[in-house]
Protein backbone atom coordinates (compact mmCIF):
# COMPACT_ATOMS: atom_id res chain seq x y z
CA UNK A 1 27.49 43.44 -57.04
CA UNK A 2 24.51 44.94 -55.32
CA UNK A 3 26.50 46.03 -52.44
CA UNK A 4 28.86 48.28 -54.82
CA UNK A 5 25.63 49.53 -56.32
CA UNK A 6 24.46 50.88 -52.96
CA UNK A 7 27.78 51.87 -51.95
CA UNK A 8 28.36 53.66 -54.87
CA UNK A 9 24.78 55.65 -54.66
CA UNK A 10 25.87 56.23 -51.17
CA UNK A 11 29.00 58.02 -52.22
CA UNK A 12 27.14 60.06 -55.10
CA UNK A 13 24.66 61.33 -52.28
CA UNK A 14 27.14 62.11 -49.48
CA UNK A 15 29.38 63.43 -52.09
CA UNK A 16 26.58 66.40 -53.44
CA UNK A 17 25.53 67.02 -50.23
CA UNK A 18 28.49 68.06 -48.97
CA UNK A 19 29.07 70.41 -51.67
CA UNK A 20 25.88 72.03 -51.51
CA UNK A 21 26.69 72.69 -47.87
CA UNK A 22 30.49 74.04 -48.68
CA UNK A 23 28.23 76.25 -51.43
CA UNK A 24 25.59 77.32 -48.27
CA UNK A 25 29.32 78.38 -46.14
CA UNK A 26 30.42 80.21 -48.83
CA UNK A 27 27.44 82.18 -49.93
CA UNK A 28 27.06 83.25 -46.52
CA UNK A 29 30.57 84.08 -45.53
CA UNK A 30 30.84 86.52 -48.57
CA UNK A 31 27.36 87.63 -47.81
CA UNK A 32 28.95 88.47 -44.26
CA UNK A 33 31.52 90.13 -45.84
CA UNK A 34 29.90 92.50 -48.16
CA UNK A 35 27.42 93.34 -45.06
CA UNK A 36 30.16 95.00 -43.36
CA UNK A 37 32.14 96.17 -46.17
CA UNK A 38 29.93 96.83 -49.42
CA UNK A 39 33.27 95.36 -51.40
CA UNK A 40 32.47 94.47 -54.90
CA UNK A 41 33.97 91.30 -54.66
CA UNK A 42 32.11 89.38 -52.06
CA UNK A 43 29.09 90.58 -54.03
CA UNK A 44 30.76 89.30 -57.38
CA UNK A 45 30.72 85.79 -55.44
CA UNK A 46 27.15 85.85 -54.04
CA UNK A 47 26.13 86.56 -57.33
CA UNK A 48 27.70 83.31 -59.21
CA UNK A 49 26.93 81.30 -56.07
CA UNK A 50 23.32 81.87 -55.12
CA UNK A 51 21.26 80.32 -57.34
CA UNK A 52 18.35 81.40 -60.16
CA UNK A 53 14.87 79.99 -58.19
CA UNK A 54 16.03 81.41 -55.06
CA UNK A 55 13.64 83.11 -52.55
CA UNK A 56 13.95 86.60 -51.67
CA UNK A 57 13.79 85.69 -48.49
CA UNK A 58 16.81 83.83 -48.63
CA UNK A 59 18.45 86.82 -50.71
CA UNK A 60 18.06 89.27 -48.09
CA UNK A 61 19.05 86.82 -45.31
CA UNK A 62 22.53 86.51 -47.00
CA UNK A 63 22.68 90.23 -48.20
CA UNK A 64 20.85 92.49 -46.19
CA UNK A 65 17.51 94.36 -47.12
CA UNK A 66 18.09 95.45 -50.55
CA UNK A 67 17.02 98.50 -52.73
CA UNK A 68 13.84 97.22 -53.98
CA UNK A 69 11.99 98.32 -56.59
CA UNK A 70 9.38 95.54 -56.80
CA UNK A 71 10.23 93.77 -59.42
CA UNK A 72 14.21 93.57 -58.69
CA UNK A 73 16.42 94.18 -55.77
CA UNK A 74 19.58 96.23 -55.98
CA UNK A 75 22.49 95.80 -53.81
CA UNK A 76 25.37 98.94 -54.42
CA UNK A 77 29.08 98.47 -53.51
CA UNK A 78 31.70 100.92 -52.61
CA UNK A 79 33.51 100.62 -56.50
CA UNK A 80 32.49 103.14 -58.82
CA UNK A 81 32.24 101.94 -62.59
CA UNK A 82 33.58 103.80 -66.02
CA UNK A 83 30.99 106.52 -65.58
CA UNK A 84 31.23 107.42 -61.66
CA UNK A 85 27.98 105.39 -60.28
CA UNK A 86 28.30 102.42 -57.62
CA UNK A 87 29.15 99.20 -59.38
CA UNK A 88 26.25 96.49 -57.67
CA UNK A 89 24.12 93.49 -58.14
CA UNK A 90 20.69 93.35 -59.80
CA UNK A 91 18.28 90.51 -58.93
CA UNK A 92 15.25 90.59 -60.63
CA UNK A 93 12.40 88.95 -59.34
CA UNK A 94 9.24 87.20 -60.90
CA UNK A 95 5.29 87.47 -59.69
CA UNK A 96 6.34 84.46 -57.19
CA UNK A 97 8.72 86.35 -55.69
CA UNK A 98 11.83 84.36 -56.82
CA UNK A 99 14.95 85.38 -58.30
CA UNK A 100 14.52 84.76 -62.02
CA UNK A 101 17.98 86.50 -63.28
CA UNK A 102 20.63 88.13 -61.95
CA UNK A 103 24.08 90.25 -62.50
CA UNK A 104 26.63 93.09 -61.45
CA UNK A 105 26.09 95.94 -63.12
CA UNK A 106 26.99 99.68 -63.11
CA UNK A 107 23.55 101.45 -61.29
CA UNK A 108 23.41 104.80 -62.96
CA UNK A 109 19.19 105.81 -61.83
């Protein structure tokens, strides 16, 4: 019975590891992809990948140096929203320099 036990906690472990690293591909592949192409869609998908906690450090190592304001970084896309300004993410940041929330908006300043 002990032996299952370990196997099974074995399986859990290899199991979440593995999708943590298929999340790490993926956040980087469409971070690759909006790099060369500003598309609103690879942004879309670093956005509900990457997670709240992050380091900015990490952010702009998947996205590029952003528009940053100090207190958020803004990344624009190519896709204009319902009143003619780039569509693009928001991160904002707390005093520790982490991302504390995030989301695509319409950027209209």
């Amino acid at each position: 019975m002990r032996n299952f036990t370990t196997t099974r906690s074995l399986l859990i472990v290899c199991a979440t590891f593995a999708l943590l690293c298929c999340s790490c591909n993926n956040i980087e592949r469409y971070g690759k992809h909006y790099k060369q192409n500003n598309d609103i869609e690879s942004l879309e998908r670093v956005v509900e990948l990457i997670e709240v906690g992050c380091d900015t450090s990490y952010l702009r190592k998947i996205l590029g140096e952003p528009i940053n304001f100090g207190f958020d970084y803004r990344y624009l896309t190519n896709t204009k929203g319902e009143n003619g300004c780039p569509m693009g993410a928001v991160f904002w940041i707390d005093s520790c320099g982490k991302v504390s929330s995030k989301n695509i908006i319409e950027i209209c300043e």
